[in-house]
Protein backbone atom coordinates (compact mmCIF):
# COMPACT_ATOMS: atom_id res chain seq x y z
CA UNK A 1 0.00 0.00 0.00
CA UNK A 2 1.60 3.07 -0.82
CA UNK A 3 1.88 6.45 1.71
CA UNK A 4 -0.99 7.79 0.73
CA UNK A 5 -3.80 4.92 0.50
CA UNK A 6 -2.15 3.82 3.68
CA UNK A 7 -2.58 7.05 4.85
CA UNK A 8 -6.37 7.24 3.87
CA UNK A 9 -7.06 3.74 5.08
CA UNK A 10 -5.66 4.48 8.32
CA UNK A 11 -8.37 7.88 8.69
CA UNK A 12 -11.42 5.91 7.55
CA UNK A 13 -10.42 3.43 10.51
CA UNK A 14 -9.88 5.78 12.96
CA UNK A 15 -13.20 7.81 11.86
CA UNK A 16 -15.10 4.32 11.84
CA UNK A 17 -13.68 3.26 16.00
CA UNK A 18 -14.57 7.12 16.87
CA UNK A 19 -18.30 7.03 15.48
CA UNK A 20 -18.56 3.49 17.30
CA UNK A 21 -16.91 4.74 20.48
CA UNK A 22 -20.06 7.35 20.46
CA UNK A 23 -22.70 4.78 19.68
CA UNK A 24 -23.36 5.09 16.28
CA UNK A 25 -25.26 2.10 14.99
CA UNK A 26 -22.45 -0.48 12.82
CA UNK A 27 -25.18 0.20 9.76
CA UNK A 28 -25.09 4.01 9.86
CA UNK A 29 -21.00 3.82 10.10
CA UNK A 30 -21.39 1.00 7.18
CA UNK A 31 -23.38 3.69 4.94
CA UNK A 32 -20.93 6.45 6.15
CA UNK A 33 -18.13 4.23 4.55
CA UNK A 34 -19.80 3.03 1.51
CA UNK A 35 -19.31 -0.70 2.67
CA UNK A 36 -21.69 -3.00 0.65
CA UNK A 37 -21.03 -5.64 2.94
CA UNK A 38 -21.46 -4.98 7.02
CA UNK A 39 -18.73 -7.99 7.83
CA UNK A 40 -16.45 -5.43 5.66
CA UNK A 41 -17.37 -2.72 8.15
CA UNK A 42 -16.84 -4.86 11.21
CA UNK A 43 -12.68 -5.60 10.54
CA UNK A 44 -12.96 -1.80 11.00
CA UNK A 45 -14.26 -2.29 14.81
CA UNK A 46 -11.65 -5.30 15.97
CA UNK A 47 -10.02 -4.73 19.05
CA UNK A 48 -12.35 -2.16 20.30
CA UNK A 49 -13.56 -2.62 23.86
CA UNK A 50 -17.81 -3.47 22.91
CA UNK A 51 -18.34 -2.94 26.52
CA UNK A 52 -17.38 0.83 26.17
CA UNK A 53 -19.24 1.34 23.75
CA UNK A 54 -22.37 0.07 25.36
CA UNK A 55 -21.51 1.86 28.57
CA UNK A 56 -21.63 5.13 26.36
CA UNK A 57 -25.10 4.21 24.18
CA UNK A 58 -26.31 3.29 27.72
CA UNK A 59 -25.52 6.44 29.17
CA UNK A 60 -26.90 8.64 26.22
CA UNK A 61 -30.07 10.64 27.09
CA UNK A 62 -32.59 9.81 24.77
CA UNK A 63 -33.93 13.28 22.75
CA UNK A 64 -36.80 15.01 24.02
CA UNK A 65 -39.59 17.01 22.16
CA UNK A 66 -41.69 18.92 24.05
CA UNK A 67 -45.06 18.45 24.31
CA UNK A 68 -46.42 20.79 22.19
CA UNK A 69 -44.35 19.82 19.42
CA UNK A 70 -46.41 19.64 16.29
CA UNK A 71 -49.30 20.90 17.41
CA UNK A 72 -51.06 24.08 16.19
CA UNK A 73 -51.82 25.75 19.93
């Protein structure tokens, strides 16, 4: 592989960990890639610790609308 492509493989991975180190679903991160295949997505993930990452979708406050949202008042 030379400089470069190594270079740009090397910033898709680290992109790819960082979006799954803040919970971004493996599918969205697959699409963000252009990976027609999800396995081909996952050799991006090896070696990162899953229980992080489930610690920090666990710990993510689900988005709130108010309750008027919508509605003509």
């Amino acid at each position: 592989m030379s400089g470069a492509a190594s270079l740009r493989h090397q910033l898709r991975n680290a992109h790819a960990v960082e979006l799954a180190r803040e919970g971004v679903p493996l599918n969205v991160i697959q699409r963000q890639l252009g990976h027609a295949n999800l396995g081909t997505t996952s050799v991006y993930l090896q070696g990162i610790d899953t229980e992080e990452i489930i610690a920090t979708v666990h710990a993510r406050r689900a988005p709130m609308m108010s309750a008027t949202a919508g509605l003509r008042l």
